[in-house]
N, C-alpha and C. Protein backbone atom coordinates (compact mmCIF):
# COMPACT_ATOMS: atom_id res chain seq x y z
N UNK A 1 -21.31 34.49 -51.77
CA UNK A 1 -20.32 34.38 -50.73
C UNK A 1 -20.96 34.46 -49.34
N UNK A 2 -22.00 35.32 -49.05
CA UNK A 2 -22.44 35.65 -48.04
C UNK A 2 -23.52 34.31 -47.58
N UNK A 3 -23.71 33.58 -48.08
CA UNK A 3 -24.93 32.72 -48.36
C UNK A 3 -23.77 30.97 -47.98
N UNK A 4 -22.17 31.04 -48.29
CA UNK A 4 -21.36 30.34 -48.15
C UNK A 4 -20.94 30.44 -46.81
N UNK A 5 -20.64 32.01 -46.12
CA UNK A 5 -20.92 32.48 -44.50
C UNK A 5 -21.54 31.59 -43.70
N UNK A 6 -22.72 31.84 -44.34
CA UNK A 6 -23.96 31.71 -43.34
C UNK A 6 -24.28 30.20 -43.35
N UNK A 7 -23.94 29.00 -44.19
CA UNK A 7 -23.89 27.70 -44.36
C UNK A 7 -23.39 27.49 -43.46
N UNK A 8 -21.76 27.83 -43.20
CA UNK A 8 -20.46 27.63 -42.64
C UNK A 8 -20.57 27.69 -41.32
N UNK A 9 -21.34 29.15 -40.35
CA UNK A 9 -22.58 29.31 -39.56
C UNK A 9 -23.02 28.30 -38.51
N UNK A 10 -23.77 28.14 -39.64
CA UNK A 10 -25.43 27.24 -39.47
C UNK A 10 -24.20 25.46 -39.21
N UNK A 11 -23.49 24.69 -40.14
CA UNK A 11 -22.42 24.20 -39.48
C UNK A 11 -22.03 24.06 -38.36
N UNK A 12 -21.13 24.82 -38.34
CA UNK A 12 -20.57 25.02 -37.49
C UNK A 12 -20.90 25.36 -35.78
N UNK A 13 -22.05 25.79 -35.70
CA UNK A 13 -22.73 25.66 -34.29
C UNK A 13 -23.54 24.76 -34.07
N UNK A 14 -24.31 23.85 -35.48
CA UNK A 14 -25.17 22.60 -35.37
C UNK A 14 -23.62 21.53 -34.65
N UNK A 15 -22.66 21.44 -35.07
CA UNK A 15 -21.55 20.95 -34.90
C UNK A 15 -21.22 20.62 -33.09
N UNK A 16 -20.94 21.90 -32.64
CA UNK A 16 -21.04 22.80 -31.58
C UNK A 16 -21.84 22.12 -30.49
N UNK A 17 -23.18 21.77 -30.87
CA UNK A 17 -24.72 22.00 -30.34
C UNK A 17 -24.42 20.47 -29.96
N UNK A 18 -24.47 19.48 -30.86
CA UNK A 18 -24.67 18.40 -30.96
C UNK A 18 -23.20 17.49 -30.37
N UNK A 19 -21.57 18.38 -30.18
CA UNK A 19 -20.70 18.09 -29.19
C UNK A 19 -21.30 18.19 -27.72
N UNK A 20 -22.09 19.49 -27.71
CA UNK A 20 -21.97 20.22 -26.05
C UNK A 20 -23.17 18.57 -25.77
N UNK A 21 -23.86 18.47 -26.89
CA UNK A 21 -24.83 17.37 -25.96
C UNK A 21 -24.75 16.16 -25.71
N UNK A 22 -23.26 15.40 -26.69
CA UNK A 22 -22.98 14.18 -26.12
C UNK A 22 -21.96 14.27 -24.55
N UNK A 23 -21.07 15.61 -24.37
CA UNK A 23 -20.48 15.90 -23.15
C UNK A 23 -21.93 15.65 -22.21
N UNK A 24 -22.43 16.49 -22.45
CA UNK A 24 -23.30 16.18 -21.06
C UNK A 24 -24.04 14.94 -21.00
N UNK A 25 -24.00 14.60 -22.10
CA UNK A 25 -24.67 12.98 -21.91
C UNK A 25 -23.72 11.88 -21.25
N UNK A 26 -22.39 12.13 -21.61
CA UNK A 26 -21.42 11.32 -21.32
C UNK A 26 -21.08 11.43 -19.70
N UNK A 27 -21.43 12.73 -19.63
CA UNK A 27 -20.60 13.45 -17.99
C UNK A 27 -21.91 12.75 -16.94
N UNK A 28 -23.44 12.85 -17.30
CA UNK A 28 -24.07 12.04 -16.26
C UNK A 28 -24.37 10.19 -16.72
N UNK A 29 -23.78 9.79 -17.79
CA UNK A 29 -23.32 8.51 -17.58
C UNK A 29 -22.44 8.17 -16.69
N UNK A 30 -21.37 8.97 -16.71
CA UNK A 30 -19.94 8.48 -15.69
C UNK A 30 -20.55 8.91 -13.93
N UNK A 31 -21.33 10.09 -14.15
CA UNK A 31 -21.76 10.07 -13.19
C UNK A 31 -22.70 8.71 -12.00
N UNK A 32 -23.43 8.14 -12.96
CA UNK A 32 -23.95 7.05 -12.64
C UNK A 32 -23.34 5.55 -12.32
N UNK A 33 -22.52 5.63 -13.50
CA UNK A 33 -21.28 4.51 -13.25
C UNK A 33 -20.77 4.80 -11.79
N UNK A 34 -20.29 5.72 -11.30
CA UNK A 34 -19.34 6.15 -10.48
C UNK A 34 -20.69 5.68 -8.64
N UNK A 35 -21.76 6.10 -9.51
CA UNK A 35 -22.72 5.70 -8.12
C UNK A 35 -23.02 4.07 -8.18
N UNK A 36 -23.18 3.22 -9.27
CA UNK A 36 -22.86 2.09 -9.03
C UNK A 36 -21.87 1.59 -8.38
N UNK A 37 -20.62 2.09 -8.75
CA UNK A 37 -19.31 1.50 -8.13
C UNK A 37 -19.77 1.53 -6.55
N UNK A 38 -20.08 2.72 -6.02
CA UNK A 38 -19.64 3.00 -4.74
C UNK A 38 -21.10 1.90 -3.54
N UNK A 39 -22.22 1.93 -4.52
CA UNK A 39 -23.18 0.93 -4.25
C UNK A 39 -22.14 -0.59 -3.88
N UNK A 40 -21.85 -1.30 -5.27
CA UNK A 40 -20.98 -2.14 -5.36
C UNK A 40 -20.18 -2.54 -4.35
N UNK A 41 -19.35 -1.63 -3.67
CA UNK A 41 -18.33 -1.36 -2.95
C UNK A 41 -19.31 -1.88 -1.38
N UNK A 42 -20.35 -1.00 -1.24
CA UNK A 42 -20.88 -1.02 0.13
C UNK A 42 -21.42 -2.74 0.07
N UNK A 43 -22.27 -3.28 -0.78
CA UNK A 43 -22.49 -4.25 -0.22
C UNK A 43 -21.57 -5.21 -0.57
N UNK A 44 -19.99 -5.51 -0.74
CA UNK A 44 -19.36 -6.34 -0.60
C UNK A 44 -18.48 -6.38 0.59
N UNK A 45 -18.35 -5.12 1.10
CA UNK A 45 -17.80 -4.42 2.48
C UNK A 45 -18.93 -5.04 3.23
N UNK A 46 -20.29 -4.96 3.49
CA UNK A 46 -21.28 -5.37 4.25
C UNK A 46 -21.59 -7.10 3.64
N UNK A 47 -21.34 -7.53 3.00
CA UNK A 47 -21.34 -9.08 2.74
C UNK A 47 -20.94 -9.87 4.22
N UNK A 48 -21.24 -11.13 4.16
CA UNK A 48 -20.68 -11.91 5.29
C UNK A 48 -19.91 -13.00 4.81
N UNK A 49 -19.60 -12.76 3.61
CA UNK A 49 -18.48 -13.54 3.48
C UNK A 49 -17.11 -12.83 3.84
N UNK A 50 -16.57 -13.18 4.59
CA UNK A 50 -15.48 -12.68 5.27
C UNK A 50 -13.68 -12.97 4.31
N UNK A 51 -14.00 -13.86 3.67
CA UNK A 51 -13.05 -14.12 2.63
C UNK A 51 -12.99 -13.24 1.39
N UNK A 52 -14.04 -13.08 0.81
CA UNK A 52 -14.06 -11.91 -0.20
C UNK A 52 -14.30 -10.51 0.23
N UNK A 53 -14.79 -9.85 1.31
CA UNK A 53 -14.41 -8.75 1.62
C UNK A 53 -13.26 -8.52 2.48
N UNK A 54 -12.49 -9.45 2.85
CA UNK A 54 -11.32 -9.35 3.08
C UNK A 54 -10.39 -9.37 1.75
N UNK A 55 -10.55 -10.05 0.93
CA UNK A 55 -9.79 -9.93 -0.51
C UNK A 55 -9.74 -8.51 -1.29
N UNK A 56 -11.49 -8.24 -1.14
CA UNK A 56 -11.76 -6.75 -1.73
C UNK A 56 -11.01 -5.66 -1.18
N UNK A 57 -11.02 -5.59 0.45
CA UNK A 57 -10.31 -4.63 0.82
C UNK A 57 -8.63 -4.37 1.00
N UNK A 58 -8.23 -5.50 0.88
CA UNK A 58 -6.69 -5.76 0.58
C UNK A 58 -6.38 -5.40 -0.98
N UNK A 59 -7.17 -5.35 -1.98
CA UNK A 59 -7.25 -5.11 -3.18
C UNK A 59 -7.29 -3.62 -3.26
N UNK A 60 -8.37 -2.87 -2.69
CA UNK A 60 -7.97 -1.61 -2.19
C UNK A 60 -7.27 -0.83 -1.61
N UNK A 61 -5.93 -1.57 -1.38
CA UNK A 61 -5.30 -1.10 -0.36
C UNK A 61 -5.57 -0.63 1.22
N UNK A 62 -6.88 -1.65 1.83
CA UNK A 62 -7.34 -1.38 2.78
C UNK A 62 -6.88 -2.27 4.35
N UNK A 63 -5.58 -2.43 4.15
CA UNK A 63 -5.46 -3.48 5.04
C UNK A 63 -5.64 -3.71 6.45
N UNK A 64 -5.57 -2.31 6.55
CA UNK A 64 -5.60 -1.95 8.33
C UNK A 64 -7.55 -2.67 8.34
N UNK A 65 -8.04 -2.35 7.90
CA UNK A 65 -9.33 -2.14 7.58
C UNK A 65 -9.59 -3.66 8.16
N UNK A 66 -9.29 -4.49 6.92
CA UNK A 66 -9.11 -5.77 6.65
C UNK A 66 -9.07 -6.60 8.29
N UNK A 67 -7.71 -6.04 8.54
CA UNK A 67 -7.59 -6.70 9.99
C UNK A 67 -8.10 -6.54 11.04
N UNK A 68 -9.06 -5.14 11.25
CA UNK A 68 -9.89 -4.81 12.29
C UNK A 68 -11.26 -6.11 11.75
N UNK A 69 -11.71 -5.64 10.57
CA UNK A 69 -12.71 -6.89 10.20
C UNK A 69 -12.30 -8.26 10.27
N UNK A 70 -11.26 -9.08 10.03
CA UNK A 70 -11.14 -10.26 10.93
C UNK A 70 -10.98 -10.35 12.47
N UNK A 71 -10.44 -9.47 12.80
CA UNK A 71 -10.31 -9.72 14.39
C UNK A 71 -11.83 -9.40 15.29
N UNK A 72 -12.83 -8.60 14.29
CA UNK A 72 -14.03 -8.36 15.31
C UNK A 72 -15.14 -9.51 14.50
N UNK A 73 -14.62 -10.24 12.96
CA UNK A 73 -15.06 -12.00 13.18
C UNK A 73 -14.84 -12.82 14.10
N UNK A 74 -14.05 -12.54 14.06
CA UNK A 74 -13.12 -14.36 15.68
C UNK A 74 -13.50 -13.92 16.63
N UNK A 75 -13.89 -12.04 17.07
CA UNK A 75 -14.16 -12.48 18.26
C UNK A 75 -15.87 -12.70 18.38
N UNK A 76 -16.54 -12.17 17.86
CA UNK A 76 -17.81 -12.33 17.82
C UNK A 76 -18.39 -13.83 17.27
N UNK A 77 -17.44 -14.52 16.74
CA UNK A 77 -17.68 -16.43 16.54
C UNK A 77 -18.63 -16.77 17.37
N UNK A 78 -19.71 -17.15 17.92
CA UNK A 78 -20.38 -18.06 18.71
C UNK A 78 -19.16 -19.35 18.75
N UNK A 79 -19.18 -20.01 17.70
CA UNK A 79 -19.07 -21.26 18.16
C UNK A 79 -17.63 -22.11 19.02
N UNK A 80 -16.75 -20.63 19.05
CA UNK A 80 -15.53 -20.33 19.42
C UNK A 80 -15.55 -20.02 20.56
N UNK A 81 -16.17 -18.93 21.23
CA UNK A 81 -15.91 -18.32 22.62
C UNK A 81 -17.54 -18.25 23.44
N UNK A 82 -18.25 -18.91 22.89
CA UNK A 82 -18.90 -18.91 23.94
C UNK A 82 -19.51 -20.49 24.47
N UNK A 83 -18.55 -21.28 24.18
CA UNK A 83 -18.59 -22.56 24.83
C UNK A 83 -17.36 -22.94 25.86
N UNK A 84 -17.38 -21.83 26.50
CA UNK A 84 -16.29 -21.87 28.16
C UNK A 84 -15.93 -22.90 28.26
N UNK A 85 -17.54 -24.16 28.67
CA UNK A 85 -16.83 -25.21 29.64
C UNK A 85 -16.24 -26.49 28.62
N UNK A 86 -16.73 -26.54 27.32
CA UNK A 86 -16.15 -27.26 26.53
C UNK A 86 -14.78 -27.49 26.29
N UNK A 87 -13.97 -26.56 25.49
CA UNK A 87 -12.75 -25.90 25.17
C UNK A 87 -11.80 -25.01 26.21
N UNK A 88 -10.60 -25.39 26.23
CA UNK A 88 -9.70 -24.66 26.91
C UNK A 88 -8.96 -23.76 26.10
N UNK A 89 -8.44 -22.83 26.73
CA UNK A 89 -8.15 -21.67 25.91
C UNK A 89 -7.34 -21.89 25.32
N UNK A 90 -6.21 -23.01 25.11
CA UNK A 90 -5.52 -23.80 24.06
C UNK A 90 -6.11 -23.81 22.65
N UNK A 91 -6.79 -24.35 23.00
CA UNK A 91 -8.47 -25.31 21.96
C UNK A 91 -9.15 -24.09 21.16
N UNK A 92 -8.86 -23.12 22.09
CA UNK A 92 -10.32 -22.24 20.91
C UNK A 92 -8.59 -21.70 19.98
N UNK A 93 -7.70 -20.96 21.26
CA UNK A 93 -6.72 -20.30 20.17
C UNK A 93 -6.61 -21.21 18.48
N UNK A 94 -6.28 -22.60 18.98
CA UNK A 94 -5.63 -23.81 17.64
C UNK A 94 -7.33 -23.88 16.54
N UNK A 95 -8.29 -23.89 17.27
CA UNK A 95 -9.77 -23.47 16.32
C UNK A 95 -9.68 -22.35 15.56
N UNK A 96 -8.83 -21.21 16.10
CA UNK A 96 -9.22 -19.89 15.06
C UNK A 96 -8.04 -20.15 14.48
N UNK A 97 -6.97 -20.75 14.74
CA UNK A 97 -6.16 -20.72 13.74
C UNK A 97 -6.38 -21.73 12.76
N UNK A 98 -7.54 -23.10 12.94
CA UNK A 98 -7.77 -23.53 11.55
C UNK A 98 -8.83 -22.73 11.02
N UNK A 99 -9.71 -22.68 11.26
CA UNK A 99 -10.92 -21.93 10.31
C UNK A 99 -10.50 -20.65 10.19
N UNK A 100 -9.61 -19.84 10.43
CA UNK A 100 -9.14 -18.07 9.51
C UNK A 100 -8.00 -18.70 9.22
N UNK A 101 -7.17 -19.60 9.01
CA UNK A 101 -5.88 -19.87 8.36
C UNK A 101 -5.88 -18.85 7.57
N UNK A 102 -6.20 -19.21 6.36
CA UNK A 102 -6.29 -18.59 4.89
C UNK A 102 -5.96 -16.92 5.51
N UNK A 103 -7.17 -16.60 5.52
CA UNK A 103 -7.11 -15.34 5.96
C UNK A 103 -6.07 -14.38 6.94
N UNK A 104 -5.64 -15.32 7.72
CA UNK A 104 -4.66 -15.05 8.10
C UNK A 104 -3.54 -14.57 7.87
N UNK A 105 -3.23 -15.49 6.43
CA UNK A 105 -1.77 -15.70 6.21
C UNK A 105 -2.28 -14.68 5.18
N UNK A 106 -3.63 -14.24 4.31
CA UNK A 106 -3.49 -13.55 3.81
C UNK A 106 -3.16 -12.14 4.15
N UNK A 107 -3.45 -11.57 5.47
CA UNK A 107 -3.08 -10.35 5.89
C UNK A 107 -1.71 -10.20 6.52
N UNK A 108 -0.62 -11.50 6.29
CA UNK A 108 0.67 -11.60 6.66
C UNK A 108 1.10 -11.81 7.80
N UNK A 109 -0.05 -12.50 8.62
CA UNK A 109 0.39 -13.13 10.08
C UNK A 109 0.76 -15.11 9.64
N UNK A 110 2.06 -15.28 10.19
CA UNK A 110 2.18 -16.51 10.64
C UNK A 110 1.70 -17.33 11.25
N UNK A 111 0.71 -18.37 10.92
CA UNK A 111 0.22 -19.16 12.16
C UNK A 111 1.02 -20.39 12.17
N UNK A 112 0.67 -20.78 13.51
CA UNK A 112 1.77 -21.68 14.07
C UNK A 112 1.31 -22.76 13.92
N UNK A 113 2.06 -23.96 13.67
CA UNK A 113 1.49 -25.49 13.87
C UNK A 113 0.61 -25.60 15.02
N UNK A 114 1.20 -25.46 16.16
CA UNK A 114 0.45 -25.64 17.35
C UNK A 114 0.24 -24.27 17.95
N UNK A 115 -0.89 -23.93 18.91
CA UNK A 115 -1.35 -22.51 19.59
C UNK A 115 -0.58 -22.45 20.91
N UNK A 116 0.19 -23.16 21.48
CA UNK A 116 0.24 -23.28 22.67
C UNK A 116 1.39 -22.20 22.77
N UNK A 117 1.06 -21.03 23.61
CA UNK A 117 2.20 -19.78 24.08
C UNK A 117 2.24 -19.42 22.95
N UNK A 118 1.72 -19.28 21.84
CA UNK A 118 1.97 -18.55 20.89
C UNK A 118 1.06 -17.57 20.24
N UNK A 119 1.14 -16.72 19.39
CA UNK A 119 0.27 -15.58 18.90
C UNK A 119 1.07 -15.23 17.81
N UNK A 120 -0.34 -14.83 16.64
CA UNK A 120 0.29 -14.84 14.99
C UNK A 120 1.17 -13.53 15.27
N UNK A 121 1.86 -13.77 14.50
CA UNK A 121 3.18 -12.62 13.89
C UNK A 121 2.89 -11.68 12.72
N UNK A 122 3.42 -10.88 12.21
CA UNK A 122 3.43 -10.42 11.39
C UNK A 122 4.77 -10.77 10.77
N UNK A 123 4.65 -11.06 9.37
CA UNK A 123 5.83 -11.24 8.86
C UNK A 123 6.69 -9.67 8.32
């Protein structure tokens, strides 16, 4: 009987031993996962595609976010605002409203057929 104990024992903490070590194996897997993600995260936030980290962060529920990052695209455009004598300020407004359309309408501003006296909305 005593020898049935001590099996039961020897069991039962090999049991024990070999749980406690897939937890901790499991706990710095997720740990690592969790540092990929946040890797992941930074360079699609730092990407220059402005369409998919605008998608990503609207996906996150980041929208405010979203719209500070398009509005400091359009204004930093070269090819938009810093050709003064070319374009009249008609001309660049109706330019950012074709090339950010999309984007636009994705963060729920209305753009207008024409720019003239007008500025996107929020719907």
């Amino acid at each position: 009987m005593e020898i049935f104990a001590w099996l039961l024992s020897i069991i039962y903490w090999g049991v024990f031993l070999v749980a406690a070590f897939f937890v901790i194996v499991l706990l710095y897997k997720l740990w690592f996962m969790c540092n990929d993600v946040s890797s992941i995260k930074q360079q699609l936030v730092k990407n220059n595609d402005i369409e998919t980290t605008i998608e990503f962060l609207l996906r996150i529920g980041e929208k405010e976010r979203a719209k500070d990052l398009l509005l400091n695209r359009i204004l930093t455009n070269e090819s938009i605002f810093h050709r003064e004598a070319e374009m009249t300020q008609d001309e660049k407004i109706e330019q950012v409203f074709r090339v950010y359309e999309e984007e636009l309408k994705k963060l729920g501003y209305d753009v207008p057929v024409d720019a003239q006296g007008k500025t996107p909305t929020t719907n």
